[in-house]
Protein backbone atom coordinates (compact mmCIF):
# COMPACT_ATOMS: atom_id res chain seq x y z
CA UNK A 1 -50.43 -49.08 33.33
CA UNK A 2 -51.63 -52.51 34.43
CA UNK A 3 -52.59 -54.98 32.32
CA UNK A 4 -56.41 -55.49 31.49
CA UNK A 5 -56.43 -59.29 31.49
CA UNK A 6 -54.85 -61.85 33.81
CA UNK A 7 -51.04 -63.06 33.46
CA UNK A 8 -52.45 -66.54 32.27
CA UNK A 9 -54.82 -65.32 29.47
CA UNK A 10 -51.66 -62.73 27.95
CA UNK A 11 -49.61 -65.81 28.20
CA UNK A 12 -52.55 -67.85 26.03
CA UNK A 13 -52.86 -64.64 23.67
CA UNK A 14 -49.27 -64.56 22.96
CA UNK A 15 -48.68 -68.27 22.86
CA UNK A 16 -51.44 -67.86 19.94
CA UNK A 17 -49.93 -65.58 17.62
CA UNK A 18 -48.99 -67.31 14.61
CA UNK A 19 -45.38 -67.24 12.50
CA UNK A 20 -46.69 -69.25 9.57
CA UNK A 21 -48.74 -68.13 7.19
CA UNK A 22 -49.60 -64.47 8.75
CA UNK A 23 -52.73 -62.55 6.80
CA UNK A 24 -50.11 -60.02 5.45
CA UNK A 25 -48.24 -62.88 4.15
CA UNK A 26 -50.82 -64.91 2.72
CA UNK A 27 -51.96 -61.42 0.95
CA UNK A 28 -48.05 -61.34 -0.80
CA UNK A 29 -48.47 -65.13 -1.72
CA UNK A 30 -51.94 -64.64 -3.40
CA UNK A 31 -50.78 -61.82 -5.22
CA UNK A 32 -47.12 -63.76 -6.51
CA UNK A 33 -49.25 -66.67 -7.27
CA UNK A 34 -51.61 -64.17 -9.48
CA UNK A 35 -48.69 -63.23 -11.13
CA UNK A 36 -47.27 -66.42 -12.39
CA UNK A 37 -44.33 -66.69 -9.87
CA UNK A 38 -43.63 -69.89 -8.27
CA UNK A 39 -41.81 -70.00 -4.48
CA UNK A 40 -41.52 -71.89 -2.27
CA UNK A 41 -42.03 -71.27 1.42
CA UNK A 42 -40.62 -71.13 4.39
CA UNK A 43 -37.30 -73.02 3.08
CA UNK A 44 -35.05 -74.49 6.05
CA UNK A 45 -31.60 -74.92 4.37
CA UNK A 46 -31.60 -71.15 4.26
CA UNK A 47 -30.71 -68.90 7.03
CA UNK A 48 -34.07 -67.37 8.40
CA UNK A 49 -36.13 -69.93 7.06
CA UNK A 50 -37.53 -66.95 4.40
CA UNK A 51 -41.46 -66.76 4.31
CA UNK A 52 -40.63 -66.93 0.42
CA UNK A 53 -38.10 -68.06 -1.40
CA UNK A 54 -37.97 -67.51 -5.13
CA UNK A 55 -35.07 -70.07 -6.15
CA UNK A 56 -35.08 -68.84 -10.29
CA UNK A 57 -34.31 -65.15 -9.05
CA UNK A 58 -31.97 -66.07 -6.05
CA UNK A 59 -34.76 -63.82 -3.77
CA UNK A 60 -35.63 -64.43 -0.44
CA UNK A 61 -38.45 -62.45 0.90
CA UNK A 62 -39.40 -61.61 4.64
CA UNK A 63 -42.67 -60.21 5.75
CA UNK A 64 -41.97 -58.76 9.16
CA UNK A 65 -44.37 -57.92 11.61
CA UNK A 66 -43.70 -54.44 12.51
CA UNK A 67 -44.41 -54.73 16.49
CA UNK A 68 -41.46 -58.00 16.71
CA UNK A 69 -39.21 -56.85 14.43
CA UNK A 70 -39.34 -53.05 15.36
CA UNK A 71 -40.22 -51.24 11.81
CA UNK A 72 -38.77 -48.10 12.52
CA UNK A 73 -41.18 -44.62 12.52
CA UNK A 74 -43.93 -47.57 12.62
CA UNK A 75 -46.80 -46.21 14.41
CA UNK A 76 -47.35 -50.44 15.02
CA UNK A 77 -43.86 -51.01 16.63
CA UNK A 78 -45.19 -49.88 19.77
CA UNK A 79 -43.47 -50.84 23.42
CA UNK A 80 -45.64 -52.62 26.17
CA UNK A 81 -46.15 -51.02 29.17
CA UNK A 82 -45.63 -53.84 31.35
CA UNK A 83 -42.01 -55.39 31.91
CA UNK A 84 -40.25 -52.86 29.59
CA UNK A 85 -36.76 -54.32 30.12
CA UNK A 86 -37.44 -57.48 29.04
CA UNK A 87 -39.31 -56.90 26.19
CA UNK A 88 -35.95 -54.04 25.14
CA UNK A 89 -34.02 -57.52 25.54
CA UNK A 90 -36.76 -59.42 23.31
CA UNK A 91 -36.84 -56.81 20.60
CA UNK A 92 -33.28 -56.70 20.49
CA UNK A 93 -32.05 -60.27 20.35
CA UNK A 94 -34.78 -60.19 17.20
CA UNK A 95 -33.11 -57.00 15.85
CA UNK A 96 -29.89 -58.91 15.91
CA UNK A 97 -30.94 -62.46 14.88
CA UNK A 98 -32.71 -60.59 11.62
CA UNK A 99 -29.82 -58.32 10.16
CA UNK A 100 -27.18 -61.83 11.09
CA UNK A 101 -30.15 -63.97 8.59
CA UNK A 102 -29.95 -61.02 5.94
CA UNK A 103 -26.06 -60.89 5.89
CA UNK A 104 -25.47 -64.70 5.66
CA UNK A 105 -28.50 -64.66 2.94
CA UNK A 106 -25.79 -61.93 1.29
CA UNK A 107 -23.23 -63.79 1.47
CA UNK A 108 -24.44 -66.85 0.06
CA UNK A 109 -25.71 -64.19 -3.11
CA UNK A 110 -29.47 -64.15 -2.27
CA UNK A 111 -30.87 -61.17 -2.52
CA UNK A 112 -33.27 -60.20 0.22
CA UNK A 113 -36.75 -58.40 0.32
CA UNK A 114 -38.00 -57.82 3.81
CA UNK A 115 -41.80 -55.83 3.53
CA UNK A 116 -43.04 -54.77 6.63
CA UNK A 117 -46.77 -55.76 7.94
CA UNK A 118 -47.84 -51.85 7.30
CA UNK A 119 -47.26 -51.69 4.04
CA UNK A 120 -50.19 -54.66 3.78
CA UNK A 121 -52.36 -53.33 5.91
CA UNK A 122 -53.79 -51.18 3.09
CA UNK A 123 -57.20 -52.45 1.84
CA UNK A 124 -55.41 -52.64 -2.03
CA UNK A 125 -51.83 -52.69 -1.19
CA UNK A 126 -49.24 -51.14 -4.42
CA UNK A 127 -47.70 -54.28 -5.30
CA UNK A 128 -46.26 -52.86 -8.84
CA UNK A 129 -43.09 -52.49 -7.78
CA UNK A 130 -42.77 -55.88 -6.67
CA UNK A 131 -42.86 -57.52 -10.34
CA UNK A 132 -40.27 -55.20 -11.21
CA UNK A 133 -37.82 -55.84 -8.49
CA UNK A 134 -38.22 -59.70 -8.68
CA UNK A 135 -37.46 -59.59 -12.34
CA UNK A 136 -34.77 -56.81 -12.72
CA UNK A 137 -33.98 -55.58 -9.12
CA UNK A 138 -30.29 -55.41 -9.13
CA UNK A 139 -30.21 -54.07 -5.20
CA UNK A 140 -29.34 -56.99 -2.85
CA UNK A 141 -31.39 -55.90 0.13
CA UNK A 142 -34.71 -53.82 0.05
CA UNK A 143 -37.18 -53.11 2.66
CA UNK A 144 -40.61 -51.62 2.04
CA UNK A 145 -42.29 -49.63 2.87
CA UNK A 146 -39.00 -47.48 4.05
């Protein structure tokens, strides 16, 4: 299937997607914030440069796009249709670049929360489980939704 715009407007669409302050992650800030918790963001002495870092519970947390960082079962982590190889290349180097962040995070005793974009697509996402976690989790690494 061809694309349905020219090569220079996909190249000005992609060039526009942000990495900073997504909607799904400006939807788990409000809610922390609600809460009481205090982060900070985006913190570039750790590996990854975490979209949140909460320093008094040694948590970093990721909120992954499901289409870049391949979510798998996602219904959203769908392939393009147009130069398939390269993108397989693309998806993998992120793939690998991801689980390298979490282990050093690991190593260094962080514990890391990656939730996936679908999870916050929900009008009224189930954050419950998130106070929980923060507080008490004693699992190093946990994704949601599975």
């Amino acid at each position: 299937m061809t694309d349905i715009v020219d090569k220079s407007t996909r190249s000005r669409m992609m060039a526009g997607i942000k990495g900073k302050d997504t909607r799904p992650e400006m939807i788990l800030r409000r809610f922390l914030h609600s809460e009481g918790f205090r982060y900070r963001l985006h913190d570039n002495k750790l590996p990854g440069k975490p979209d949140v870092v909460l320093p008094k519970y040694k948590l970093a947390i990721f909120v992954h796009g499901c289409f870049w960082h391949r979510h798998r079962g996602c219904k959203y982590a769908t392939n393009p249709d147009q130069n398939g190889e390269k993108w397989q290349e693309k998806f993998r180097q992120n793939i690998e670049r991801d689980q390298k962040q979490v282990r050093q995070l690991l190593d260094q005793g962080w514990r890391v929360l990656i939730i996936w974009e679908c999870g916050l697509l929900s009008p009224w996402p189930d954050f419950s489980w998130i106070i929980g976690y923060i507080k008490n989790g004693h699992t190093p690494f946990f994704e949601w939704p599975e």
